[in-house]
C-alpha atoms as a PDB file:
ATOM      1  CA  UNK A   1      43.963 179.629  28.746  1.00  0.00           C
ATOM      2  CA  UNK A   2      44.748 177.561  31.537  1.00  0.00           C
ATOM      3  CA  UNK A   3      43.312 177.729  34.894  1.00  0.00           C
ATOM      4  CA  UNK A   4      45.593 179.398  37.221  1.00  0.00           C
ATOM      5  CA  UNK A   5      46.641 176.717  40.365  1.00  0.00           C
ATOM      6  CA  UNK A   6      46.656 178.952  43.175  1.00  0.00           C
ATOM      7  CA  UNK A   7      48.949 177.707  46.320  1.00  0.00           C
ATOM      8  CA  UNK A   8      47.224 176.476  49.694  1.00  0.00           C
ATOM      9  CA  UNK A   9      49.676 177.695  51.313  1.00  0.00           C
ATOM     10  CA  UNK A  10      52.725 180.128  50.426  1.00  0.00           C
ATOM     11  CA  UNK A  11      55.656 180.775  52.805  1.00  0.00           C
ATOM     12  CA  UNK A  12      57.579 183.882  52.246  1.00  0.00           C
ATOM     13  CA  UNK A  13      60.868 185.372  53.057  1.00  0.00           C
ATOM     14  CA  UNK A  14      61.008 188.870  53.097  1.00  0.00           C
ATOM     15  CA  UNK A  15      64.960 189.941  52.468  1.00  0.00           C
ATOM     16  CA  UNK A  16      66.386 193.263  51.310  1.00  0.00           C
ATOM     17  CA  UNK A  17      65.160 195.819  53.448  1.00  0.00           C
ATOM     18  CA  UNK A  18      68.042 196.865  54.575  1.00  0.00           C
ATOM     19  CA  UNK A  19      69.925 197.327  51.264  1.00  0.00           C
ATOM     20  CA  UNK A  20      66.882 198.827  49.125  1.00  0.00           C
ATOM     21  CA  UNK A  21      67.121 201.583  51.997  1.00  0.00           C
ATOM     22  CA  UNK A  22      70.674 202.021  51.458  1.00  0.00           C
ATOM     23  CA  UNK A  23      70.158 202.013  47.751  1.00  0.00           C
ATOM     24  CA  UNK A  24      67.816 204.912  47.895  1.00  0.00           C
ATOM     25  CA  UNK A  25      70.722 206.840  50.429  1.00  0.00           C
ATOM     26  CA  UNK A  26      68.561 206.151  53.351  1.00  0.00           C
ATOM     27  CA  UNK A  27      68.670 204.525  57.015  1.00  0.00           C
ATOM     28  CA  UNK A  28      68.336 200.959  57.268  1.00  0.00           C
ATOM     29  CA  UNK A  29      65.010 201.156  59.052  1.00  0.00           C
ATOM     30  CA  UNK A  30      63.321 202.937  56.367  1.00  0.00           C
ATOM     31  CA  UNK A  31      63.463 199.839  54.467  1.00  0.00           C
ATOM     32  CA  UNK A  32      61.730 197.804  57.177  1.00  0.00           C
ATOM     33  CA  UNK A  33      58.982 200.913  57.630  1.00  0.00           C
ATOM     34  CA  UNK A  34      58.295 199.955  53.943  1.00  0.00           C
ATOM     35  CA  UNK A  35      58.401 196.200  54.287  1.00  0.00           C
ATOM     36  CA  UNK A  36      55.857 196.189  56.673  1.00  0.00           C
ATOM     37  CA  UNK A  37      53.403 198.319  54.302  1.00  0.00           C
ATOM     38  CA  UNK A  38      54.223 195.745  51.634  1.00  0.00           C
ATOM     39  CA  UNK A  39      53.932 192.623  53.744  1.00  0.00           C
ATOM     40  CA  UNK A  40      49.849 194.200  54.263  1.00  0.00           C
ATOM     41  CA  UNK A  41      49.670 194.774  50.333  1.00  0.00           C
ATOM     42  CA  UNK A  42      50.841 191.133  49.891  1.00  0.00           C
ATOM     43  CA  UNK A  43      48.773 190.306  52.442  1.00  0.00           C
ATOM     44  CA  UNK A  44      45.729 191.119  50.646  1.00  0.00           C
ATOM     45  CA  UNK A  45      46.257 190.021  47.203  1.00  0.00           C
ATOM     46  CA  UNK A  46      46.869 186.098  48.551  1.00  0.00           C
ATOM     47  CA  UNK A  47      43.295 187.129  49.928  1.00  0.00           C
ATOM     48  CA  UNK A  48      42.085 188.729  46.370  1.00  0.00           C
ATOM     49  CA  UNK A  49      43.983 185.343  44.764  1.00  0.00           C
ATOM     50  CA  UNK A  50      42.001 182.577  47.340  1.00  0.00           C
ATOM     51  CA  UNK A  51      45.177 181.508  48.916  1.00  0.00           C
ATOM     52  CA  UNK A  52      44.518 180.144  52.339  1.00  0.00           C
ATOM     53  CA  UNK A  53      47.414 180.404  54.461  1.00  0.00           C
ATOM     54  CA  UNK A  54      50.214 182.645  54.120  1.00  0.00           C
ATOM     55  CA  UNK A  55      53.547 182.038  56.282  1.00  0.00           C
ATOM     56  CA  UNK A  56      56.012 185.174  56.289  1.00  0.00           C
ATOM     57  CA  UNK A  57      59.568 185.471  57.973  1.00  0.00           C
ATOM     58  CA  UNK A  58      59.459 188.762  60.526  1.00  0.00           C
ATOM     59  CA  UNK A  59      62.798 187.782  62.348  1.00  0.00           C
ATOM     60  CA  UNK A  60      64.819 184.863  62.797  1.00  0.00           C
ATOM     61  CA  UNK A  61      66.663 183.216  65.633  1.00  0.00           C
ATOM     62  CA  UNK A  62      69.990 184.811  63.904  1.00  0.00           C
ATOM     63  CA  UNK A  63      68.673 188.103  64.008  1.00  0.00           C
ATOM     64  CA  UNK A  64      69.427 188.731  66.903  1.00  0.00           C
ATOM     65  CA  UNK A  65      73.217 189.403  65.944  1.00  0.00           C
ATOM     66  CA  UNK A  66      72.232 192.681  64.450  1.00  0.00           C
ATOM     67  CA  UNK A  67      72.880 195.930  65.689  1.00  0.00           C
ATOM     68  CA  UNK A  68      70.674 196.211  68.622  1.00  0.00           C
ATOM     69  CA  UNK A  69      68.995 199.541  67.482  1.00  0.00           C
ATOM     70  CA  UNK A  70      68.036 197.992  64.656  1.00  0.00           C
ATOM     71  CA  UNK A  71      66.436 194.918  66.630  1.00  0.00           C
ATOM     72  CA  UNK A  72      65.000 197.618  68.693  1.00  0.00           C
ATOM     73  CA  UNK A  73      63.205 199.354  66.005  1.00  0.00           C
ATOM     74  CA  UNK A  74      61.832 196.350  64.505  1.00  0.00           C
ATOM     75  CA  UNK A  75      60.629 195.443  67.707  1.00  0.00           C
ATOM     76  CA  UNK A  76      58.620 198.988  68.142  1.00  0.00           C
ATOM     77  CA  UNK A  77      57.842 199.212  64.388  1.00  0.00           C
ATOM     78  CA  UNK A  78      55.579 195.444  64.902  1.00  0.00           C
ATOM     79  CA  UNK A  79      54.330 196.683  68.203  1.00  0.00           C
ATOM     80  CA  UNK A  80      53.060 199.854  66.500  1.00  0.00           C
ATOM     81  CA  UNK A  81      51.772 198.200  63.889  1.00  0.00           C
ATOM     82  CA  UNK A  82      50.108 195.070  65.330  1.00  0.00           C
ATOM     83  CA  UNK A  83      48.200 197.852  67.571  1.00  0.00           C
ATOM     84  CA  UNK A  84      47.251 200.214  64.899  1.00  0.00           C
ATOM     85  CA  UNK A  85      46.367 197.859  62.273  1.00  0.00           C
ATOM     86  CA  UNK A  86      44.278 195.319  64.699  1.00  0.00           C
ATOM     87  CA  UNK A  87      40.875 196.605  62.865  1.00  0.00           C
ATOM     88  CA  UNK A  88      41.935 196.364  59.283  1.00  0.00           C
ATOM     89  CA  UNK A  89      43.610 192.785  59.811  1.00  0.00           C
ATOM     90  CA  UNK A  90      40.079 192.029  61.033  1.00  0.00           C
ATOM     91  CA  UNK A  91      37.969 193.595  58.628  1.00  0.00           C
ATOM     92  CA  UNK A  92      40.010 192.078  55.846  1.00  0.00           C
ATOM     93  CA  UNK A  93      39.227 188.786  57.829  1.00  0.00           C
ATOM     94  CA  UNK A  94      42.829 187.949  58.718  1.00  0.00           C
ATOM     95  CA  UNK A  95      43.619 185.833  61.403  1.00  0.00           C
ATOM     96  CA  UNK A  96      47.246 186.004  62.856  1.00  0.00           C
ATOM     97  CA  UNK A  97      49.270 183.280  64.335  1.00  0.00           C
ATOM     98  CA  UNK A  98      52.540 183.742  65.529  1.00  0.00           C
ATOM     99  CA  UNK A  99      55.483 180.964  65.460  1.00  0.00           C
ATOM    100  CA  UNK A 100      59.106 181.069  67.392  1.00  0.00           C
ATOM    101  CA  UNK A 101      60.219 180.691  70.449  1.00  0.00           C
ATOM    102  CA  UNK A 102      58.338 183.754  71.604  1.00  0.00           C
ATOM    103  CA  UNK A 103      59.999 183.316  75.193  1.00  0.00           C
ATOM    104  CA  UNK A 104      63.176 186.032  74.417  1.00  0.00           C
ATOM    105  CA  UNK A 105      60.651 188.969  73.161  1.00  0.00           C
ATOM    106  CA  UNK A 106      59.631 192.159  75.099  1.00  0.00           C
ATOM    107  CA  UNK A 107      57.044 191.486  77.222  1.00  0.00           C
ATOM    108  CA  UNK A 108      55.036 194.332  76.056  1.00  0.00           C
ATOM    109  CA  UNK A 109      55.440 192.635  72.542  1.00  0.00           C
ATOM    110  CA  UNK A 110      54.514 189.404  73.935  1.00  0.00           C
ATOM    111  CA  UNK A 111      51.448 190.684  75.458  1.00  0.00           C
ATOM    112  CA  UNK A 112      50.247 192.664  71.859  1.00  0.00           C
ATOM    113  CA  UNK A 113      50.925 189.558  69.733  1.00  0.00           C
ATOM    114  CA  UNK A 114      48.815 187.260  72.530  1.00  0.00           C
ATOM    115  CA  UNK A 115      45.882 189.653  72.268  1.00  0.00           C
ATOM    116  CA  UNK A 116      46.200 190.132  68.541  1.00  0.00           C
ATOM    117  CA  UNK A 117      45.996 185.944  67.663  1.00  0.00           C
ATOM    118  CA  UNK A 118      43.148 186.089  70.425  1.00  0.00           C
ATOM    119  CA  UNK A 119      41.210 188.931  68.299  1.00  0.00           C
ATOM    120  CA  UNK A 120      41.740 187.433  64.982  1.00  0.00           C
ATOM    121  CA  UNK A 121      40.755 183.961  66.189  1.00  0.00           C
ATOM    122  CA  UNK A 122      37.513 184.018  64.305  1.00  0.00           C
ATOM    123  CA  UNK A 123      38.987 185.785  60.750  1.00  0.00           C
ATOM    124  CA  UNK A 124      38.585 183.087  57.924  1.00  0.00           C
ATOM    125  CA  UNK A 125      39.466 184.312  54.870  1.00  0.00           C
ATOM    126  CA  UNK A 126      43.475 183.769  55.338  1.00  0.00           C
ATOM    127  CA  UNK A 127      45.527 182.860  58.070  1.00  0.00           C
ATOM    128  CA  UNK A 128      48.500 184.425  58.722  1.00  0.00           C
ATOM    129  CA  UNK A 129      51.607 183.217  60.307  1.00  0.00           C
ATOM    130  CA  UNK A 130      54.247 185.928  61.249  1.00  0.00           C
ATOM    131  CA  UNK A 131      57.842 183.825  62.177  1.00  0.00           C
ATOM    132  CA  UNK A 132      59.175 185.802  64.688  1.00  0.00           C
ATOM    133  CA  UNK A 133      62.704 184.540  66.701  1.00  0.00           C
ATOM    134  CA  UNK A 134      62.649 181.711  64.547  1.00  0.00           C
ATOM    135  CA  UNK A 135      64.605 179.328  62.880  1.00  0.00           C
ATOM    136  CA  UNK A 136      63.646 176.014  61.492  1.00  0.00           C
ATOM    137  CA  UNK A 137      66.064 174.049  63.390  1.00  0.00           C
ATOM    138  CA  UNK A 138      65.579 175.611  66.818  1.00  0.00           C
ATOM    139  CA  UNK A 139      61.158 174.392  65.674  1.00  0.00           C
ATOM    140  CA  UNK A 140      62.515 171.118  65.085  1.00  0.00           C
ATOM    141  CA  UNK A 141      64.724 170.221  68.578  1.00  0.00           C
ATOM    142  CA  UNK A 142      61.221 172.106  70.418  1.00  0.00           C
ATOM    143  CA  UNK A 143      59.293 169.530  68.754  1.00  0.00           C
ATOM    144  CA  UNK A 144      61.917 166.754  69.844  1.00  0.00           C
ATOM    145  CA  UNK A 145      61.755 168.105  73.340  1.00  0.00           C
ATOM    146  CA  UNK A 146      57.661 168.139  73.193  1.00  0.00           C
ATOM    147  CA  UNK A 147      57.941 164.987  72.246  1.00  0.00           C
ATOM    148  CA  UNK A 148      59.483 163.776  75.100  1.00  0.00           C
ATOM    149  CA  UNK A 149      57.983 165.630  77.495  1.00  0.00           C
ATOM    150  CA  UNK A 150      54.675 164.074  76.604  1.00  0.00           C
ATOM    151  CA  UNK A 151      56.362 161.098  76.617  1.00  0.00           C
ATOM    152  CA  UNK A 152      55.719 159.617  73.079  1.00  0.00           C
ATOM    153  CA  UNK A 153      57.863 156.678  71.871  1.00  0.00           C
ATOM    154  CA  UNK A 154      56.571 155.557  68.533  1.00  0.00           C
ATOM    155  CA  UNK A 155      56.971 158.834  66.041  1.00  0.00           C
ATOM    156  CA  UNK A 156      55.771 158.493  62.872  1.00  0.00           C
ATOM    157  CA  UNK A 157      56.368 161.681  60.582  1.00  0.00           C
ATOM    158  CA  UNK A 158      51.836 162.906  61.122  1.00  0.00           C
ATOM    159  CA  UNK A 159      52.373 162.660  64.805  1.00  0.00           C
ATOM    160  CA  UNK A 160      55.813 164.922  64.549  1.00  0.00           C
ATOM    161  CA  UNK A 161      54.826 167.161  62.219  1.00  0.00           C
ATOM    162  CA  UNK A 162      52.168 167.982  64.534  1.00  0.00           C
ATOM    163  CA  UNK A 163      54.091 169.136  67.103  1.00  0.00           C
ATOM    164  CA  UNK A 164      56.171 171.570  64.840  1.00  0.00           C
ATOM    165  CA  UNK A 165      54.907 175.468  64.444  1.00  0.00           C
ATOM    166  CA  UNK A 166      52.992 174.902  61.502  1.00  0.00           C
ATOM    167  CA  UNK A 167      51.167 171.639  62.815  1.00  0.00           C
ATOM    168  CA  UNK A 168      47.867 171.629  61.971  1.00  0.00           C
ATOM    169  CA  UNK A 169      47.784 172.673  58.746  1.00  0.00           C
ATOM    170  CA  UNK A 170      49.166 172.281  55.153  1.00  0.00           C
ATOM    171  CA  UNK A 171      52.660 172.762  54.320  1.00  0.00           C
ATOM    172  CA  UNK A 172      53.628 175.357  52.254  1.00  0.00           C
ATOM    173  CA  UNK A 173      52.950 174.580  48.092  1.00  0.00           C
ATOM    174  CA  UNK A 174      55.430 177.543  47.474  1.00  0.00           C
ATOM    175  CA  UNK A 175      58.278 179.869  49.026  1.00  0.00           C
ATOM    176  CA  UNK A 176      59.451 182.701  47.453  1.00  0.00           C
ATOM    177  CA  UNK A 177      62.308 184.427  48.452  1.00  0.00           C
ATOM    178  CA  UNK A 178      63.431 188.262  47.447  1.00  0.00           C
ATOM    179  CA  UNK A 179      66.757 189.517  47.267  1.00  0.00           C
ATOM    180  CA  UNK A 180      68.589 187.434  45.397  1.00  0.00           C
ATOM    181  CA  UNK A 181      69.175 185.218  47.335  1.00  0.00           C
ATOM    182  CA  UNK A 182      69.398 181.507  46.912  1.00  0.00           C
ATOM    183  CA  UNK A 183      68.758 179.706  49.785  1.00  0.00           C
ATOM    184  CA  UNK A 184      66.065 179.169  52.665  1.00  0.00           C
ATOM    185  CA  UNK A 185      67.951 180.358  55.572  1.00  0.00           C
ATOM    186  CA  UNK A 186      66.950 177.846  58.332  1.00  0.00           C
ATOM    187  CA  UNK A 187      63.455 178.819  57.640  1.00  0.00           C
ATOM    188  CA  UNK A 188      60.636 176.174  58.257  1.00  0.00           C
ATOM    189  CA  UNK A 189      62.692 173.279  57.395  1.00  0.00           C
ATOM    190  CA  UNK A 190      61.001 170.541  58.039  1.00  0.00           C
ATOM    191  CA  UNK A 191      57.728 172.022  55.902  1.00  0.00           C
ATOM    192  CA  UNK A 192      59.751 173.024  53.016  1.00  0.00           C
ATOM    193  CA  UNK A 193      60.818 169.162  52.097  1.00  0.00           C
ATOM    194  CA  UNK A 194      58.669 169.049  48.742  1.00  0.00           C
ATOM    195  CA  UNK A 195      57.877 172.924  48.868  1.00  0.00           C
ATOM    196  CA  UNK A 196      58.309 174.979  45.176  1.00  0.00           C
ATOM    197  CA  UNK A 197      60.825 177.468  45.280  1.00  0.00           C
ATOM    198  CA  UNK A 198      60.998 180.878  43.533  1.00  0.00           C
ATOM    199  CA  UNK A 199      63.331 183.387  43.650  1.00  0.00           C
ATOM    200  CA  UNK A 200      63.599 187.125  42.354  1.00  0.00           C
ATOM    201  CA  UNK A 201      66.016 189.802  42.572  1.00  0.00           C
ATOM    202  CA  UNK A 202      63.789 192.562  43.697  1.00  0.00           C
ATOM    203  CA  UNK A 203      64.250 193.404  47.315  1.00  0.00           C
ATOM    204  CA  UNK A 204      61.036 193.087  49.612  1.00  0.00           C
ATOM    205  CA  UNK A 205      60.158 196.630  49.497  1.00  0.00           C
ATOM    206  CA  UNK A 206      59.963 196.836  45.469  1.00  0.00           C
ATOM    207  CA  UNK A 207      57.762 193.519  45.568  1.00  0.00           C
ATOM    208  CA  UNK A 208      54.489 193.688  43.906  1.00  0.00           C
ATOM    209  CA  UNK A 209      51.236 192.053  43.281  1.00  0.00           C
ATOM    210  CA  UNK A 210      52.318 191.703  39.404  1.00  0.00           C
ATOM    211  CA  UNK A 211      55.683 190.373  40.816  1.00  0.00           C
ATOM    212  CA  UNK A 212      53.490 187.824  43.146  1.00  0.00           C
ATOM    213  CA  UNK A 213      51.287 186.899  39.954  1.00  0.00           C
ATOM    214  CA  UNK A 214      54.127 186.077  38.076  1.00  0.00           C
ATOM    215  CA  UNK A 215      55.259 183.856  41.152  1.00  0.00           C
ATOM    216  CA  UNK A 216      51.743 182.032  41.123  1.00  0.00           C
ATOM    217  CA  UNK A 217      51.546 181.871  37.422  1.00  0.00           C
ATOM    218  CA  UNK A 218      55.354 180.069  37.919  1.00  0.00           C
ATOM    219  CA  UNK A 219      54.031 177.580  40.222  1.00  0.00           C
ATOM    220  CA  UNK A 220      50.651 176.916  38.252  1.00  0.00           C
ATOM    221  CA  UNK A 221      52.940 175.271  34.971  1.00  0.00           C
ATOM    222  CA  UNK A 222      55.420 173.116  37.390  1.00  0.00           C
ATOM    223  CA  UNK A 223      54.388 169.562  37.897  1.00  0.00           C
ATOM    224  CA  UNK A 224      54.501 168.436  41.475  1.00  0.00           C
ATOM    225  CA  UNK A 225      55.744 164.467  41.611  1.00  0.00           C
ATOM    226  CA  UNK A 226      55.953 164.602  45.056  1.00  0.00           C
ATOM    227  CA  UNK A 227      58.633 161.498  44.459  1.00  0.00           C
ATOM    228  CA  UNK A 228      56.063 159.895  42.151  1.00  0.00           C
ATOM    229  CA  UNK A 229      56.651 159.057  38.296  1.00  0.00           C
ATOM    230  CA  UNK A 230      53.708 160.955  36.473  1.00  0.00           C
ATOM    231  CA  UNK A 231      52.989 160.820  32.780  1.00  0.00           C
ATOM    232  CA  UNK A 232      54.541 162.598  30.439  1.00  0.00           C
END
């Protein structure tokens, strides 16, 4: 049997909340109540499976054109949770970075997510990255504007790349996307240029650690060219 190529880094976006809810006749939110208790399951089996970083998408810039009780209660529902599951996140050895613009949150949020990447600091066994008002465009023209201030002239793509959300570390070896869908939804753009994609029809709140297995054991047979010619 062949050894199983785990990804450095997997980026995930976390769709369907909303419409497994309404699929079982209930409110929208109940899907996101069970989202987050899957995101933690997830969380630990990239732990169990030696993957180093994990990137997941909380709430994009476009978000924001949802009802507002909904944004609301998403907004309460990661307050409550960042608070209540501080310990476990460190016991499990979890430390949590947050990327997006940050500036347009509750303050109160704010303040939780500042002491919760201060508190996790020192976790090593994954790193987490929770994308939270953002969009992969919006990272880019920050970057640009970074780059400016700073006053650099000669770019290359290291030095740019460094300035983006994810700088500093690897980009993502594979996104997977639930739902359906078919797309990546302005959603680390820049990182995702030779990224692996896979995509599933089960929303996020009927995704699995077999169902992430099968994702990893997808990526482990694809050969990554990265623009090279490899042989056959």
């Amino acid at each position: 049997m062949e050894e199983l190529k785990v990804p450095v880094h997997l980026a995930i976006i976390m769709d369907g909340n909303g419409r497994w809810a309404k699929r079982q006749g209930m409110p929208r939110v109940m899907g996101h109540y069970r989202g987050v208790e899957v995101a933690e399951e997830i969380t630990e089996a990239c732990i169990e499976l030696g993957i180093e970083y994990l990137t997941l998408f909380a709430f994009s810039t476009e978000n924001w054109t949802r009802p507002r009780e909904e944004v609301e209660t998403l907004f309460e529902l990661m307050k409550t949770y960042f608070k209540e599951k501080r310990e476990r996140l460190i016991e499990l050895g979890v430390r949590v970075k947050f990327i997006g613009r940050k500036g347009r949150l509750p303050s109160d949020l704010r303040k939780i997510m500042s002491d919760l990447e201060r508190e996790t600091e020192r976790c090593g066994e994954i790193q987490v990255n929770l994308a939270i008002d953002y969009g992969g465009r919006d990272d880019i023209v920050r970057a640009v504007k970074k780059a400016i201030s700073l006053g650099i002239e000669d770019v290359s793509e290291e030095s740019f790349a460094s300035l983006l959300d994810l700088g500093g570390i690897p980009d993502p070896d594979l996104m997977i996307r639930t739902a359906g869908e078919r797309r990546i939804s302005n959603f680390v753009l820049w990182n995702l240029a030779y990224t692996e994609l896979y995509f599933t029809d089960l929303c996020w709140p009927e995704f699995t650690r077999e169902e992430l297995l099968r994702a990893v054991e997808d990526f482990s047979k694809r050969k990554r060219k990265f623009g090279r010619v490899l042989d056959e």
